[in-house]
N, C-alpha and C. Protein backbone atom coordinates (compact mmCIF):
# COMPACT_ATOMS: atom_id res chain seq x y z
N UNK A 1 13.27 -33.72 -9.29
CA UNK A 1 12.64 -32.73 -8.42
C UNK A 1 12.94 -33.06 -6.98
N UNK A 2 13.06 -31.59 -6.57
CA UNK A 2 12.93 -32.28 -4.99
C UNK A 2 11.83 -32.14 -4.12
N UNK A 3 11.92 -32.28 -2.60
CA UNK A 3 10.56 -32.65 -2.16
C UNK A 3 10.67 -30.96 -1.13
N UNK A 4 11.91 -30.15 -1.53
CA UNK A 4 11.77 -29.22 -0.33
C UNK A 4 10.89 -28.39 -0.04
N UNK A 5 10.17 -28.22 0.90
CA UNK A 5 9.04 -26.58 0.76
C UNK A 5 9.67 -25.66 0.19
N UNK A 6 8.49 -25.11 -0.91
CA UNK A 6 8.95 -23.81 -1.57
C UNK A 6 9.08 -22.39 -0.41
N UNK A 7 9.96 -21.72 -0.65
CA UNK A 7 10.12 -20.53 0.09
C UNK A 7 8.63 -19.79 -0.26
N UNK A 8 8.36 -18.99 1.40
CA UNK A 8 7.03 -18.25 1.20
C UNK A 8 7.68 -16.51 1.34
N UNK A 9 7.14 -15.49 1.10
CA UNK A 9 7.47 -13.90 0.89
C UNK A 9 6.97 -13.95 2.29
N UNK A 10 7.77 -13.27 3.24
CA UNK A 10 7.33 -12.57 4.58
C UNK A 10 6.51 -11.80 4.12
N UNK A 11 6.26 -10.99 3.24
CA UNK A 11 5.30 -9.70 3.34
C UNK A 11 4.57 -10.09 2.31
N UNK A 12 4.22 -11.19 2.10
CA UNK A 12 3.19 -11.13 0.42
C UNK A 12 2.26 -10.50 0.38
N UNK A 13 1.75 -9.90 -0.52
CA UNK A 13 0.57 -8.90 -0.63
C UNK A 13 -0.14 -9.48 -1.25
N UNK A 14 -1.15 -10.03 -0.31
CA UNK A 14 -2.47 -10.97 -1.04
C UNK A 14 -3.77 -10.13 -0.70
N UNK A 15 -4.14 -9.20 -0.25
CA UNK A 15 -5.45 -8.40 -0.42
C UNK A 15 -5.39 -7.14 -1.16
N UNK A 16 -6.52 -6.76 -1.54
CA UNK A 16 -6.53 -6.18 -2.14
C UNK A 16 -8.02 -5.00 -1.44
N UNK A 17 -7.53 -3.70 -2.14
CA UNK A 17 -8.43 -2.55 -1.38
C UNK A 17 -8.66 -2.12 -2.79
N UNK A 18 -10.28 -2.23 -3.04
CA UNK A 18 -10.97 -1.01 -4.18
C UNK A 18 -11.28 0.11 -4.06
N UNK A 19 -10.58 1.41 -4.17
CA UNK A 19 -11.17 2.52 -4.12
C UNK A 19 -12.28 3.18 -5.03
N UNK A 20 -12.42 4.32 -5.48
CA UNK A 20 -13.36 4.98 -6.23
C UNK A 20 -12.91 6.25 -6.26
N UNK A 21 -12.54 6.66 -6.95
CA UNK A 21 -11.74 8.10 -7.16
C UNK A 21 -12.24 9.10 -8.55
N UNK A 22 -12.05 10.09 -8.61
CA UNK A 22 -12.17 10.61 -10.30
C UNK A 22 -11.11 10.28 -11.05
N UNK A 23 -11.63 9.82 -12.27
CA UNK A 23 -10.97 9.18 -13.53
C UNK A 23 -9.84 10.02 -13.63
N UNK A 24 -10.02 11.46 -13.81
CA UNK A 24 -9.06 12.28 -14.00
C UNK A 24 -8.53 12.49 -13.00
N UNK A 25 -8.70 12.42 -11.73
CA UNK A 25 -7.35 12.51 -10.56
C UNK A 25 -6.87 11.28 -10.58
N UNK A 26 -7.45 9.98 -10.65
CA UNK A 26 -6.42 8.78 -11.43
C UNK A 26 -5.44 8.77 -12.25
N UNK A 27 -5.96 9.24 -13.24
CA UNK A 27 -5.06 9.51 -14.77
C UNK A 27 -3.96 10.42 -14.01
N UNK A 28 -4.13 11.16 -13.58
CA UNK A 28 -3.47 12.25 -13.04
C UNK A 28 -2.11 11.89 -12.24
N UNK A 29 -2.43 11.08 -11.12
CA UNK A 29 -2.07 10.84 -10.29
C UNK A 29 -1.37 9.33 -10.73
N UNK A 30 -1.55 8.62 -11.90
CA UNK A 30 -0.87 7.33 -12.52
C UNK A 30 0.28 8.41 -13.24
N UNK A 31 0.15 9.49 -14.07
CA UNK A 31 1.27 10.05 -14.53
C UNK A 31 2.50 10.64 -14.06
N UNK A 32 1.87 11.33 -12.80
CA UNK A 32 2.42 11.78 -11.39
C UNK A 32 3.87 10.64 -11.11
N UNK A 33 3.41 9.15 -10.84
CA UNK A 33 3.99 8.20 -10.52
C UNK A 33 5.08 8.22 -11.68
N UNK A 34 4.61 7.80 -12.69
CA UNK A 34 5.52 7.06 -13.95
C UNK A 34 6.40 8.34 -13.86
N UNK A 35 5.76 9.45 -13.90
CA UNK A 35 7.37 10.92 -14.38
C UNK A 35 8.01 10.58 -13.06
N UNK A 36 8.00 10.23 -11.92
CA UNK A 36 8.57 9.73 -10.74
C UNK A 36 9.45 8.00 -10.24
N UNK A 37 9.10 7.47 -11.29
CA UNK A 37 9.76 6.67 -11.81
C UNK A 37 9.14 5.11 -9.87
N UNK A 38 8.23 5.50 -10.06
CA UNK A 38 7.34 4.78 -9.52
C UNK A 38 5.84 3.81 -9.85
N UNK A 39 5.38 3.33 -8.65
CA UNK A 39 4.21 3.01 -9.08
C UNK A 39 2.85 3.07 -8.08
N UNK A 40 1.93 3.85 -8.29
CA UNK A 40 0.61 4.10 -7.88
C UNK A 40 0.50 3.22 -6.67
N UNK A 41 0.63 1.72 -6.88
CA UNK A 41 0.60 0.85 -5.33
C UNK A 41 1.53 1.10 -4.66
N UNK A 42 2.49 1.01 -4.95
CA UNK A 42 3.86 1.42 -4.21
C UNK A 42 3.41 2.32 -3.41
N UNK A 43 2.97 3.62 -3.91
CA UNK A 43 2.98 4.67 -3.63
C UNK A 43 1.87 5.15 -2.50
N UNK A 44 0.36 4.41 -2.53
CA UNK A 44 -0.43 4.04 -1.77
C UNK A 44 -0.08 2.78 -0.65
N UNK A 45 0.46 1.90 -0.58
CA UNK A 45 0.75 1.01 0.49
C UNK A 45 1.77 1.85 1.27
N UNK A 46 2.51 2.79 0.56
CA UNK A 46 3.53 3.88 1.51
C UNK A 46 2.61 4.72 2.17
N UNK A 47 1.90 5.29 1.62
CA UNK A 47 0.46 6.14 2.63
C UNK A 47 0.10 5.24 3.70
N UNK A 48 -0.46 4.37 3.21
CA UNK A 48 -1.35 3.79 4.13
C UNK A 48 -0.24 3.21 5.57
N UNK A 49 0.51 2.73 5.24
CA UNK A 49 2.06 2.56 6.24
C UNK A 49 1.95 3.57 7.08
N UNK A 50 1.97 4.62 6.28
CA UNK A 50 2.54 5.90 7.02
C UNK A 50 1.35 6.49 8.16
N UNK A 51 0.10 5.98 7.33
CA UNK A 51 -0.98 6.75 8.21
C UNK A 51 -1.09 6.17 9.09
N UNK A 52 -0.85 4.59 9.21
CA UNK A 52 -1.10 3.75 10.39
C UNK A 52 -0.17 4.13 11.08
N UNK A 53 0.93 4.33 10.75
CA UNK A 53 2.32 4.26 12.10
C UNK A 53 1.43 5.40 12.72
N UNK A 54 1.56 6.83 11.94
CA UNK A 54 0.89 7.96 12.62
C UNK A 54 -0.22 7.87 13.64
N UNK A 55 -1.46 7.40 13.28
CA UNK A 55 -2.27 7.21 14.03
C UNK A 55 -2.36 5.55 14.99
N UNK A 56 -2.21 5.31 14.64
CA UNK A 56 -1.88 3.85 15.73
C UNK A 56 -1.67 4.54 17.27
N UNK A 57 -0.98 5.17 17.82
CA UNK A 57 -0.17 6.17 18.46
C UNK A 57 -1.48 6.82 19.10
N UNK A 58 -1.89 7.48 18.38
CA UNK A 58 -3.03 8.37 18.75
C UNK A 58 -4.02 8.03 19.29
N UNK A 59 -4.25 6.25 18.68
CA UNK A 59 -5.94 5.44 18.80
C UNK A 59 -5.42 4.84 20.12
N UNK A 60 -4.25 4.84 20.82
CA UNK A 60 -3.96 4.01 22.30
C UNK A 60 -4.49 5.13 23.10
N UNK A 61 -4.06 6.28 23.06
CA UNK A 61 -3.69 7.08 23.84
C UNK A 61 -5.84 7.41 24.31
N UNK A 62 -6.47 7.67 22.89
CA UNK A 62 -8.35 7.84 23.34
C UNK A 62 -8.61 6.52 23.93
N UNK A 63 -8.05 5.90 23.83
CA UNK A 63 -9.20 4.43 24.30
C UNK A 63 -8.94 4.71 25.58
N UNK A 64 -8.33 5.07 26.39
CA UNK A 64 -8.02 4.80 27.78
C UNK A 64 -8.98 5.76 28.54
């Protein structure tokens, strides 16, 4: 063995967000993904990306 530090992921995704949604817009929205050849987190960490770039922008501009 050697003694080198293991490589760490620049972006590791270590938290986690619980929502609460309807079962059936879940179900819904997990099938949505798979016929899309995706996946539900994927697909939510791309929202949430997206909403921040969007509004980030917006929240400088009221504070002042």
């Amino acid at each position: 063995m050697t003694d080198q530090p293991k490589k760490i992921k620049a972006n590791k995704k270590d938290g986690q967000l619980l929502i609460r949604i309807n079962s059936t817009e879940r179900d819904e929205f997990i099938q949505l993904c798979e016929a899309m050849d995706t996946s539900a987190a994927r697909e939510l960490r791309k929202f949430i990306r997206s909403f921040m770039k969007k509004n980030q922008s917006a929240d400088i501009h009221t504070k002042e």
